[in-house]
PDB file of N, CA and C in Angstrom:
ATOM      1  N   UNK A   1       0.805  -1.195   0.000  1.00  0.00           N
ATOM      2  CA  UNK A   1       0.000   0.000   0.000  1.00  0.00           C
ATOM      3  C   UNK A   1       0.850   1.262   0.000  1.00  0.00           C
ATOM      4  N   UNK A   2       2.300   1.225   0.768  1.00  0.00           N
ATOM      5  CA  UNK A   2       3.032   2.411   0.281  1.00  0.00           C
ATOM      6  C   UNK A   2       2.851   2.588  -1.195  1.00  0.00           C
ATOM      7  N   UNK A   3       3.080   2.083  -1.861  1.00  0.00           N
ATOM      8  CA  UNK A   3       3.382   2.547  -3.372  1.00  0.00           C
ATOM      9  C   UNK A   3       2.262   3.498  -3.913  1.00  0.00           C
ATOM     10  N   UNK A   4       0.877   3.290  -3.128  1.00  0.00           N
ATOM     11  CA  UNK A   4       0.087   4.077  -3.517  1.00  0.00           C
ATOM     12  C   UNK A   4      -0.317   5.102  -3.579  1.00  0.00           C
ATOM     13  N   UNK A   5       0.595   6.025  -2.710  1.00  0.00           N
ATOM     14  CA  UNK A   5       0.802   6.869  -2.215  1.00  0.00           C
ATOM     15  C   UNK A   5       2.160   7.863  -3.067  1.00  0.00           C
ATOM     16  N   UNK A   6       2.605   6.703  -3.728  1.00  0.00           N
ATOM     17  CA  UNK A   6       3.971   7.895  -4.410  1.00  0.00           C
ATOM     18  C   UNK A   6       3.376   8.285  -5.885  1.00  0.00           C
ATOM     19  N   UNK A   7       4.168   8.912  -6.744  1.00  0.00           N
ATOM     20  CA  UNK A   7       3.461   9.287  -7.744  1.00  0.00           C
ATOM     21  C   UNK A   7       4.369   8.569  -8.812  1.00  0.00           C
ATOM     22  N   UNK A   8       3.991   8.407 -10.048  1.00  0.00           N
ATOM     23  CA  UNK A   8       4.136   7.544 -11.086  1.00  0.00           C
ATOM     24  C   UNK A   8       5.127   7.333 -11.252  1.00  0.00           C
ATOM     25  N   UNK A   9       6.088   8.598 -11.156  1.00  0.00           N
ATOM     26  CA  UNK A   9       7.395   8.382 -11.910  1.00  0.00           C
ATOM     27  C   UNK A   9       8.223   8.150 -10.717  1.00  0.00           C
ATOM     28  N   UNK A  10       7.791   8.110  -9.317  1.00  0.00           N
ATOM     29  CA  UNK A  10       8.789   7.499  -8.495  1.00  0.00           C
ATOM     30  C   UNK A  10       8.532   6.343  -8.095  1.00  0.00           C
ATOM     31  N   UNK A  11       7.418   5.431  -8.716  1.00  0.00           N
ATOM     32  CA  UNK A  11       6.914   4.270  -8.697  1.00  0.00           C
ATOM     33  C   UNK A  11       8.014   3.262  -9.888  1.00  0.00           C
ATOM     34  N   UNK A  12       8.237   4.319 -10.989  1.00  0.00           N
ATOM     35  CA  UNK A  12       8.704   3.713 -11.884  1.00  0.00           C
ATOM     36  C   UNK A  12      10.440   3.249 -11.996  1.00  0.00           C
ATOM     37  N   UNK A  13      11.264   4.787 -10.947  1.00  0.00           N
ATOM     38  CA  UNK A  13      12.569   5.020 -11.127  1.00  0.00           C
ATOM     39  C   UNK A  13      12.482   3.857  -9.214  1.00  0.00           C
ATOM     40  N   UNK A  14      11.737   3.388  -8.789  1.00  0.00           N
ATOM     41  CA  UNK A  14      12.097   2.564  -7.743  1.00  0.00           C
ATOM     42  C   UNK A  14      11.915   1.124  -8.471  1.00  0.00           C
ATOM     43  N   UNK A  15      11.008   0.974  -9.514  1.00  0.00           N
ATOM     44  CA  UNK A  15      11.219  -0.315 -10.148  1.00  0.00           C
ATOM     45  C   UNK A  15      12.677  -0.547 -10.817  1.00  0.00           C
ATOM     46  N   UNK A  16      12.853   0.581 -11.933  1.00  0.00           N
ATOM     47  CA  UNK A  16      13.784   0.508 -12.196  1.00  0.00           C
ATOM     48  C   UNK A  16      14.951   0.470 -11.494  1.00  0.00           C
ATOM     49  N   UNK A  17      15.619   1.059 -10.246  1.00  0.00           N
ATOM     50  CA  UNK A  17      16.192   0.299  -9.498  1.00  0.00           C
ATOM     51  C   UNK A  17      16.670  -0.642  -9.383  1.00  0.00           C
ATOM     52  N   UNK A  18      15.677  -1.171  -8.539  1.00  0.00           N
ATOM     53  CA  UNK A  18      15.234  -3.004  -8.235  1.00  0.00           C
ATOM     54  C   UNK A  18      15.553  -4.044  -8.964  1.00  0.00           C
ATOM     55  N   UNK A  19      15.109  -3.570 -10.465  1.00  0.00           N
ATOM     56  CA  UNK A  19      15.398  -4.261 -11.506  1.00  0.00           C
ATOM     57  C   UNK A  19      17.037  -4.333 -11.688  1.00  0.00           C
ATOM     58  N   UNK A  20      17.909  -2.933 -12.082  1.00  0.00           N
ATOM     59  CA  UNK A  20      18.842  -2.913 -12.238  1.00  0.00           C
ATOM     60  C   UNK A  20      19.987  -3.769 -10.841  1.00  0.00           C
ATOM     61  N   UNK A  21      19.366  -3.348  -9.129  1.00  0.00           N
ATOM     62  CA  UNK A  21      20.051  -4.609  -8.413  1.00  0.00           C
ATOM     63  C   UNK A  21      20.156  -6.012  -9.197  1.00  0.00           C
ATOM     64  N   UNK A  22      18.536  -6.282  -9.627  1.00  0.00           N
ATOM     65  CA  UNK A  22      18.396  -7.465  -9.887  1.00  0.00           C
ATOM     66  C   UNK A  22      19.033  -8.122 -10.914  1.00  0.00           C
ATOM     67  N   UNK A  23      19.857  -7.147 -12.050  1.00  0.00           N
ATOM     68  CA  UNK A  23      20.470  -7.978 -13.190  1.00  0.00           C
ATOM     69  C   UNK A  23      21.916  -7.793 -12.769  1.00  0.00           C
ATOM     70  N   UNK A  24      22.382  -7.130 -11.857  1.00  0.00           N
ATOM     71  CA  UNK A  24      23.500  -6.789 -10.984  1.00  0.00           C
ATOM     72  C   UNK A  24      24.078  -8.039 -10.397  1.00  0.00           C
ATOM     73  N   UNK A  25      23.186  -8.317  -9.704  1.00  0.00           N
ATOM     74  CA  UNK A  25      23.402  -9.929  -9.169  1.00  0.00           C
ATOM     75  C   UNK A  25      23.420 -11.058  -9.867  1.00  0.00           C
ATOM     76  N   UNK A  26      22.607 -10.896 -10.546  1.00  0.00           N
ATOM     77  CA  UNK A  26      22.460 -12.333 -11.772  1.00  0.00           C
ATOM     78  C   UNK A  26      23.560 -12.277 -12.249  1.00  0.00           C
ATOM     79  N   UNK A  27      24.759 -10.803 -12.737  1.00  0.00           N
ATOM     80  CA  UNK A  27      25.908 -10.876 -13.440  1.00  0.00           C
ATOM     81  C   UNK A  27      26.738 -11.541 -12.611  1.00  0.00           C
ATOM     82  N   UNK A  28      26.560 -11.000 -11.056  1.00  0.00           N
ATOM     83  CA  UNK A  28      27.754 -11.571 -10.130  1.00  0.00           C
ATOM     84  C   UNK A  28      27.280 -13.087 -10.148  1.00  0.00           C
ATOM     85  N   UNK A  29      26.317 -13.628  -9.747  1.00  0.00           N
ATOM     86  CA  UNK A  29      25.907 -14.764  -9.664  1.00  0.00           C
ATOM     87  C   UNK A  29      26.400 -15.778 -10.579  1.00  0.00           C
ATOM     88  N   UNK A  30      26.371 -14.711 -12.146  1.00  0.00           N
ATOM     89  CA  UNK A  30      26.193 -15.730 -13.545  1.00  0.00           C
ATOM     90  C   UNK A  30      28.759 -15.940 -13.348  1.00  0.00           C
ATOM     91  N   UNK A  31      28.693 -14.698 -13.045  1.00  0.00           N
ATOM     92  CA  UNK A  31      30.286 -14.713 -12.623  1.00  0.00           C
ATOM     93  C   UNK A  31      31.079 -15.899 -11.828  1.00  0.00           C
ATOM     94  N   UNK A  32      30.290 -15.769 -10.741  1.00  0.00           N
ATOM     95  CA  UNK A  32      30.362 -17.278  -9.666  1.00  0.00           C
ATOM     96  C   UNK A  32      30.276 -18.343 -10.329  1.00  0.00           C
ATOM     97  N   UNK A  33      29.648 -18.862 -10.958  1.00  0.00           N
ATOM     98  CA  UNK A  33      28.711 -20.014 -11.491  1.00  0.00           C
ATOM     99  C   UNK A  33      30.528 -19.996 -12.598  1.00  0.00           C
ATOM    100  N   UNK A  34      30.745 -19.312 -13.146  1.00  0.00           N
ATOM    101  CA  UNK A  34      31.773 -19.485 -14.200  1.00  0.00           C
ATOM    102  C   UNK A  34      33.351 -19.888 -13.276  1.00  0.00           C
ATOM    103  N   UNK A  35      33.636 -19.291 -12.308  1.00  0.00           N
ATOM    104  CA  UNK A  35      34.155 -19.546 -11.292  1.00  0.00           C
ATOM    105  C   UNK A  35      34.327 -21.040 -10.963  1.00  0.00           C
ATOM    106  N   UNK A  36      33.139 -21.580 -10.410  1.00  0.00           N
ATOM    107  CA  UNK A  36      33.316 -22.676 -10.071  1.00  0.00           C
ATOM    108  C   UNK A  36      33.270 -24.190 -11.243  1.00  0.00           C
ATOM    109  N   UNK A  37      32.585 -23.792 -12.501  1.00  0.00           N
ATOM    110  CA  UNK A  37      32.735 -24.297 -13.522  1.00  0.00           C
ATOM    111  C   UNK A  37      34.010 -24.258 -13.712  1.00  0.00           C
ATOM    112  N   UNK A  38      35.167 -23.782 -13.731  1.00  0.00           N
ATOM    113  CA  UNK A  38      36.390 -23.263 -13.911  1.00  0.00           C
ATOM    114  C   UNK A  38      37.646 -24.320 -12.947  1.00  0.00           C
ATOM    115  N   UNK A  39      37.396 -24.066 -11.744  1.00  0.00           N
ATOM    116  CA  UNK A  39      37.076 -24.471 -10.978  1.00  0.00           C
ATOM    117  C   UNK A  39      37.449 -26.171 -10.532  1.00  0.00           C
ATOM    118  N   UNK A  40      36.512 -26.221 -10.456  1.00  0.00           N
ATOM    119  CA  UNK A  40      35.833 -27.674 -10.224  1.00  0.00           C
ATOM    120  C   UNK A  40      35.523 -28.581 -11.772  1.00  0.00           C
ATOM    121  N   UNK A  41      35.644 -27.759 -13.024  1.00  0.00           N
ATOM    122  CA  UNK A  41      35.368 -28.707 -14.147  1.00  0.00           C
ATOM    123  C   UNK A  41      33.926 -29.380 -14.025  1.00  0.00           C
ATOM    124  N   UNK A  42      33.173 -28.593 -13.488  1.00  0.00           N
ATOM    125  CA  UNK A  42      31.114 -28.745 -13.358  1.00  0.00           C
ATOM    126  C   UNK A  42      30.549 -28.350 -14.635  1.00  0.00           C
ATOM    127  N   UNK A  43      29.317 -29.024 -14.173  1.00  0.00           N
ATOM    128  CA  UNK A  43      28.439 -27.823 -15.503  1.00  0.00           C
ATOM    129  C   UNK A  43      28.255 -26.667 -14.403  1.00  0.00           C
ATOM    130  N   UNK A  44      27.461 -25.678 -15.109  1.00  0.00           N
ATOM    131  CA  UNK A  44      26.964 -24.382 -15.045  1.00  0.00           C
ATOM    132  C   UNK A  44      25.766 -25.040 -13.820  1.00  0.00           C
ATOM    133  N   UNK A  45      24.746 -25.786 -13.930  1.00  0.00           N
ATOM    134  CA  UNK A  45      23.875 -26.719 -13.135  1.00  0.00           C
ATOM    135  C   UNK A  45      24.575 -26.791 -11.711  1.00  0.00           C
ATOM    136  N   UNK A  46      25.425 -27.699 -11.497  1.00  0.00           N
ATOM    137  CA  UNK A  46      26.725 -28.078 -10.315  1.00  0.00           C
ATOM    138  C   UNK A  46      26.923 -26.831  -9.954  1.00  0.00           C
ATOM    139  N   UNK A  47      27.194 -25.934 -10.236  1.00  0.00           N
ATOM    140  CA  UNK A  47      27.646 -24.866 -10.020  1.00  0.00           C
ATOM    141  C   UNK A  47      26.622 -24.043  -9.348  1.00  0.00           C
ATOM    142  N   UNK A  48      25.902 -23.766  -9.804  1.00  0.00           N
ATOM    143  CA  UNK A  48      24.833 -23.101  -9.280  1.00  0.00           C
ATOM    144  C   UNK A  48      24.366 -24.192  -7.719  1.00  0.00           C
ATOM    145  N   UNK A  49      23.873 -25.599  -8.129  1.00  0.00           N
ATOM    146  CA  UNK A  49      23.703 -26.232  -6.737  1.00  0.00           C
ATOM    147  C   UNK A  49      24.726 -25.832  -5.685  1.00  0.00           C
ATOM    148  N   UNK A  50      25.830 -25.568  -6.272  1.00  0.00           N
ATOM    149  CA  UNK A  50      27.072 -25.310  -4.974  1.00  0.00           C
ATOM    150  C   UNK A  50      26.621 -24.164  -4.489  1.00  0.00           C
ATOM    151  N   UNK A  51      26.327 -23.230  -5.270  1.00  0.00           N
ATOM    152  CA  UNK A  51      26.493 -22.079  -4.612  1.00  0.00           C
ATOM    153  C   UNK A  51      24.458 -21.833  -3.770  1.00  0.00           C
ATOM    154  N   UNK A  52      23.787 -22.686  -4.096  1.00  0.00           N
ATOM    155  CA  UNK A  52      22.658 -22.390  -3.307  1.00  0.00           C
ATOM    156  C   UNK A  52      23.005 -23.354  -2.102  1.00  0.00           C
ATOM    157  N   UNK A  53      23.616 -24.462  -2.365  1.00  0.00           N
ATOM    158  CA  UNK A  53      23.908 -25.043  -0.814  1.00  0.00           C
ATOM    159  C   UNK A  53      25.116 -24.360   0.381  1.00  0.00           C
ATOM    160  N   UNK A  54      25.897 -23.320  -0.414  1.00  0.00           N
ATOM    161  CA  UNK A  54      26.232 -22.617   0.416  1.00  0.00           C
ATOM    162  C   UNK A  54      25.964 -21.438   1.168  1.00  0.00           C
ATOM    163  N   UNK A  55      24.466 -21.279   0.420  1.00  0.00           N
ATOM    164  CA  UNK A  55      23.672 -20.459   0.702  1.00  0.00           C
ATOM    165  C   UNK A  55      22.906 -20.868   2.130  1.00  0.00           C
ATOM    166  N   UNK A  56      22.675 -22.004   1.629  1.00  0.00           N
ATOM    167  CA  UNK A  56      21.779 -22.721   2.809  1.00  0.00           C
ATOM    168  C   UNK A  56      22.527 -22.968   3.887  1.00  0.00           C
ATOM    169  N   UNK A  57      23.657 -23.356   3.756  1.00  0.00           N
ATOM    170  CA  UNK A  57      24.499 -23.844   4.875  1.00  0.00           C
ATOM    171  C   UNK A  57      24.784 -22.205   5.854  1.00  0.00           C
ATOM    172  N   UNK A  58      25.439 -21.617   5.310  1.00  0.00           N
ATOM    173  CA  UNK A  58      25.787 -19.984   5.604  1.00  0.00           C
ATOM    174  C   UNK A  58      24.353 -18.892   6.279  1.00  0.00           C
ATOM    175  N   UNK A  59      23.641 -19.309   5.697  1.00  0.00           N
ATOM    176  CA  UNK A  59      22.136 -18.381   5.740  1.00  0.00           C
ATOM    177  C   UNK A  59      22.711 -16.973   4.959  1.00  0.00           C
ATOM    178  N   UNK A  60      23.686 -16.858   4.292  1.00  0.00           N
ATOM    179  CA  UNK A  60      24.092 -15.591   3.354  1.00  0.00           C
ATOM    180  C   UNK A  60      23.628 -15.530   2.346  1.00  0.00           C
ATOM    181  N   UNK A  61      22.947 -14.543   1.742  1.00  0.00           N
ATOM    182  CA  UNK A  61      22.163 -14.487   0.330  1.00  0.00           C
ATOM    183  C   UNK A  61      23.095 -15.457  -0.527  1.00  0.00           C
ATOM    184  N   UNK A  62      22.765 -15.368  -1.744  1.00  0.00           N
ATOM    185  CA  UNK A  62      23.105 -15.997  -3.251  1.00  0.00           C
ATOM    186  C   UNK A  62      24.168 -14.779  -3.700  1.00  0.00           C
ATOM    187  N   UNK A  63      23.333 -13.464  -3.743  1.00  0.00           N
ATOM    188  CA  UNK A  63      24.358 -12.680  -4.549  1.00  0.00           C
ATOM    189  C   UNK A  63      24.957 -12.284  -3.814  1.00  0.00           C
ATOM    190  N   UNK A  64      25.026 -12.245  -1.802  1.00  0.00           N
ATOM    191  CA  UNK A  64      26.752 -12.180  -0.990  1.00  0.00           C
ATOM    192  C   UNK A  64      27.847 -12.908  -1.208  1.00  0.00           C
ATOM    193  N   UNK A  65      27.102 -14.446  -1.330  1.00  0.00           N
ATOM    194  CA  UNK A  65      28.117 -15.452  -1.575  1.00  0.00           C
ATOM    195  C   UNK A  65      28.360 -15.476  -2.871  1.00  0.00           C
ATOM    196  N   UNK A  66      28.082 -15.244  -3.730  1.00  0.00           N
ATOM    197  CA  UNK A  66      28.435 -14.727  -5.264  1.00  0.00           C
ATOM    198  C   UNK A  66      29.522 -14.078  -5.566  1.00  0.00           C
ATOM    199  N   UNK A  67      29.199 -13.124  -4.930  1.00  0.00           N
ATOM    200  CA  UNK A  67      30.330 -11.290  -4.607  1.00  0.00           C
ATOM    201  C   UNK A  67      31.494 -12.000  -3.957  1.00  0.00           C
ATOM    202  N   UNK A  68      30.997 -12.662  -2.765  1.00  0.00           N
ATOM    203  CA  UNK A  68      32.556 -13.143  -2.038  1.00  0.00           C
ATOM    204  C   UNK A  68      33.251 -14.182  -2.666  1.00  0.00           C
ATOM    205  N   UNK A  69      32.674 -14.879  -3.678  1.00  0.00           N
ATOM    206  CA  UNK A  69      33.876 -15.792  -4.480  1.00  0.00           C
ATOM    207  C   UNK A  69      33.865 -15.275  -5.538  1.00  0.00           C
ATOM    208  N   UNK A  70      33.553 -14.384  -6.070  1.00  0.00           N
ATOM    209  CA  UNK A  70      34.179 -14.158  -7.279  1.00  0.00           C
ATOM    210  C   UNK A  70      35.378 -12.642  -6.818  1.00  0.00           C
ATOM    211  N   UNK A  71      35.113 -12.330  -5.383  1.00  0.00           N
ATOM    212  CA  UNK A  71      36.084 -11.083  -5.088  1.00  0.00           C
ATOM    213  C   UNK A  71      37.431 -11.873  -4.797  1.00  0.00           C
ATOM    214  N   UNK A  72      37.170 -13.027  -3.736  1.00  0.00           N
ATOM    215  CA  UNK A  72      38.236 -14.028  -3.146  1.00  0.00           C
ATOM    216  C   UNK A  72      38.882 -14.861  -5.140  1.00  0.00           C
ATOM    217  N   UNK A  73      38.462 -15.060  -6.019  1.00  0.00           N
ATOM    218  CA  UNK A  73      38.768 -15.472  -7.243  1.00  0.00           C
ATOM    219  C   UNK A  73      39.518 -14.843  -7.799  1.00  0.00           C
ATOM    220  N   UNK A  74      39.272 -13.239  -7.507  1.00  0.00           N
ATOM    221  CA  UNK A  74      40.041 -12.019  -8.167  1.00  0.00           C
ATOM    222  C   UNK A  74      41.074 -11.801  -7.542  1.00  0.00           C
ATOM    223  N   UNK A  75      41.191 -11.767  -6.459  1.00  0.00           N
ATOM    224  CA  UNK A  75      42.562 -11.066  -5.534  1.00  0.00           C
ATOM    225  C   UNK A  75      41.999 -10.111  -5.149  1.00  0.00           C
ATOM    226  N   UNK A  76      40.908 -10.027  -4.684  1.00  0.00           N
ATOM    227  CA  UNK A  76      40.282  -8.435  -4.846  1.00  0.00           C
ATOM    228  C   UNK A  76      39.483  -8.534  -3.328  1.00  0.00           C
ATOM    229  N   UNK A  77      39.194  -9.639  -2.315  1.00  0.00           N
ATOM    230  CA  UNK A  77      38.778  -9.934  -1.259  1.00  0.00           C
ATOM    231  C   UNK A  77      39.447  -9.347  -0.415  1.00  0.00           C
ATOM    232  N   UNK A  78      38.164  -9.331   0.824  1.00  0.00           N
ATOM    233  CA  UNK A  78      38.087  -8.234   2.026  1.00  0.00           C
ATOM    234  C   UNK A  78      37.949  -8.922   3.000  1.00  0.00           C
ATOM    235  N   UNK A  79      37.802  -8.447   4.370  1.00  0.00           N
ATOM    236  CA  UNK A  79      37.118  -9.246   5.490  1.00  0.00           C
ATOM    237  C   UNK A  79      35.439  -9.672   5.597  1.00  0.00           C
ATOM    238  N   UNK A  80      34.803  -8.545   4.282  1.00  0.00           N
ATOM    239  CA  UNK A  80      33.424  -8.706   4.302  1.00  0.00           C
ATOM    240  C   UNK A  80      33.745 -10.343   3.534  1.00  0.00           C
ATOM    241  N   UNK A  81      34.650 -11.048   3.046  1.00  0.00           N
ATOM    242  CA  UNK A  81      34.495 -12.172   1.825  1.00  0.00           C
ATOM    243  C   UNK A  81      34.761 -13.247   2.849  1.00  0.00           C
ATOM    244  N   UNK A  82      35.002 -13.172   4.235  1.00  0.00           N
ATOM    245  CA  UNK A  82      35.338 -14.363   4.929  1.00  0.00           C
ATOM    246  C   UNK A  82      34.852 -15.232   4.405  1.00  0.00           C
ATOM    247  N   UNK A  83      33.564 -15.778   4.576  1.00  0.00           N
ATOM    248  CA  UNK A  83      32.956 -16.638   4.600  1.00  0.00           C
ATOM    249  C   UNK A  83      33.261 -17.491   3.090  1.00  0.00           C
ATOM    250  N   UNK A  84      33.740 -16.869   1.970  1.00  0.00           N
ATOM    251  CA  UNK A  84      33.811 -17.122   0.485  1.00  0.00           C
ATOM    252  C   UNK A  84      35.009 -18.072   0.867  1.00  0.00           C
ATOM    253  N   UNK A  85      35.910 -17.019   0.913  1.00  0.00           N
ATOM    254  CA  UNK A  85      37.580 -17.304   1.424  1.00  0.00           C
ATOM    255  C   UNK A  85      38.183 -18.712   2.266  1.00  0.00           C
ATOM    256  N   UNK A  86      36.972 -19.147   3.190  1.00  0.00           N
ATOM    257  CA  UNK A  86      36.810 -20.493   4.327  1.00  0.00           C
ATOM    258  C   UNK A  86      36.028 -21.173   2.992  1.00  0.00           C
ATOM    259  N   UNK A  87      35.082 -21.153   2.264  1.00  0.00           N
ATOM    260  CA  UNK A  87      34.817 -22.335   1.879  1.00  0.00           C
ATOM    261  C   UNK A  87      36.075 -22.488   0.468  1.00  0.00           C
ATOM    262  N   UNK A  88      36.186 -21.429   0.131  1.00  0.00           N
ATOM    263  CA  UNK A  88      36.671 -21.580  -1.463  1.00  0.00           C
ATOM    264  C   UNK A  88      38.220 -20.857  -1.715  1.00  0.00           C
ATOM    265  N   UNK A  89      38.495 -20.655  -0.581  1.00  0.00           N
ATOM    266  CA  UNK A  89      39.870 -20.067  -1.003  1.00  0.00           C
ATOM    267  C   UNK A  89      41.006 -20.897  -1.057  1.00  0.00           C
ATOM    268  N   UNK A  90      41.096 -22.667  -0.260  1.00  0.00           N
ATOM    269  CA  UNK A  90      42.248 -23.523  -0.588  1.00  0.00           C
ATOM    270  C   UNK A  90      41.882 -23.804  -1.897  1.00  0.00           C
ATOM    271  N   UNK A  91      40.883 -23.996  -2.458  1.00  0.00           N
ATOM    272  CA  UNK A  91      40.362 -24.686  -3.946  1.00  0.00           C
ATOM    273  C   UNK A  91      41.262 -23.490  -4.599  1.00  0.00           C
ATOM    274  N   UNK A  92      41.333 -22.190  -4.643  1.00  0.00           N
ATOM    275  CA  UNK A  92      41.314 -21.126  -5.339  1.00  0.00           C
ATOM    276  C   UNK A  92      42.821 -21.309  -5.300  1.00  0.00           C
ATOM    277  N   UNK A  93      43.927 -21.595  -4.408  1.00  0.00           N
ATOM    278  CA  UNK A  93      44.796 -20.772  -4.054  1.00  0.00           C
ATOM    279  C   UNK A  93      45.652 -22.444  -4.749  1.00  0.00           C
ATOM    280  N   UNK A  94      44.740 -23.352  -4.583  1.00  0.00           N
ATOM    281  CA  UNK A  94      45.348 -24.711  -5.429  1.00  0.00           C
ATOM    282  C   UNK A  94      45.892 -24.227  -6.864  1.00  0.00           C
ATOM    283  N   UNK A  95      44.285 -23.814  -7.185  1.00  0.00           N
ATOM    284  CA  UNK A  95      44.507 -23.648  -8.829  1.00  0.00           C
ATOM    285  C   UNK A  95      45.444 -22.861  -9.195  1.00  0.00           C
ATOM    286  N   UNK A  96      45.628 -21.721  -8.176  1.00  0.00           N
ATOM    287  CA  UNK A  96      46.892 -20.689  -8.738  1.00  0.00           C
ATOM    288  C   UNK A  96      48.177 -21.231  -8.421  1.00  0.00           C
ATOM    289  N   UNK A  97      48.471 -22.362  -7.540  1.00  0.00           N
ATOM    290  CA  UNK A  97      50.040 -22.963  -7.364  1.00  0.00           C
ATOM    291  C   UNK A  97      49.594 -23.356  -8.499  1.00  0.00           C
ATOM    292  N   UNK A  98      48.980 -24.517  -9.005  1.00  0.00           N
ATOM    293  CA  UNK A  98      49.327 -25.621  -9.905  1.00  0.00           C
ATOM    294  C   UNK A  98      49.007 -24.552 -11.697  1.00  0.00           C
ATOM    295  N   UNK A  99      48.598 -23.667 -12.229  1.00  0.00           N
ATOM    296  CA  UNK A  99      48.518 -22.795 -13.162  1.00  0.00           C
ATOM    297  C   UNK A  99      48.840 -21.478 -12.869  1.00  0.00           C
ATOM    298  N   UNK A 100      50.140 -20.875 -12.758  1.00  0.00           N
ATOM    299  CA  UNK A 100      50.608 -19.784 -12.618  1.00  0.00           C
ATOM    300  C   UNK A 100      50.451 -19.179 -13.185  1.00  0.00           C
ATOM    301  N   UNK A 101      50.359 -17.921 -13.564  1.00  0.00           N
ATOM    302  CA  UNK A 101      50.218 -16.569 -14.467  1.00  0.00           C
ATOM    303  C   UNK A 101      51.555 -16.462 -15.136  1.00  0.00           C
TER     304      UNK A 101
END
């Protein structure tokens, strides 16, 4: 019932928003998913199950745990990525001994 109350075009630039979070995440998400395909040698399927069961396990959204392995993937991880870093950072830190730059 808030919404009914605002007027059209701030009904519209809050969808739009929302929307734009929403394909925001799907990129990080669709990022992850390539990650662990990468990875682990999964399908895209596997990949995605991993990352909703670490969802479940964690109680951390999809697109936190998304953000935190593909930041911990980059070199680009923080203390906000702990949780990425504990499940996925020996896997990560394998692949970079055994394929060096």
């Amino acid at each position: 019932m808030l919404a009914a109350h605002r007027s059209p075009s701030t009904i519209v630039a809050v969808s739009y928003t929302g929307l734009r979070a929403n394909d925001t995440s799907r990129k990080v998400i669709d990022t992850a998913i390539g990650v662990l395909v990468g990875l682990r040698g999964c399908s895209p399927a596997e990949a995605f199950t991993e990352l909703v069961q670490v969802t479940r396990q964690t109680g951390i959204g999809i697109g936190t745990i998304a953000s935190g392995l593909v930041a911990v993937a980059s070199g680009t991880s923080s203390a906000d990525n702990i949780d990425a870093f504990n499940i996925w950072g020996e896997l990560i830190r394998a692949e970079r001994v055994a394929s060096p730059a």
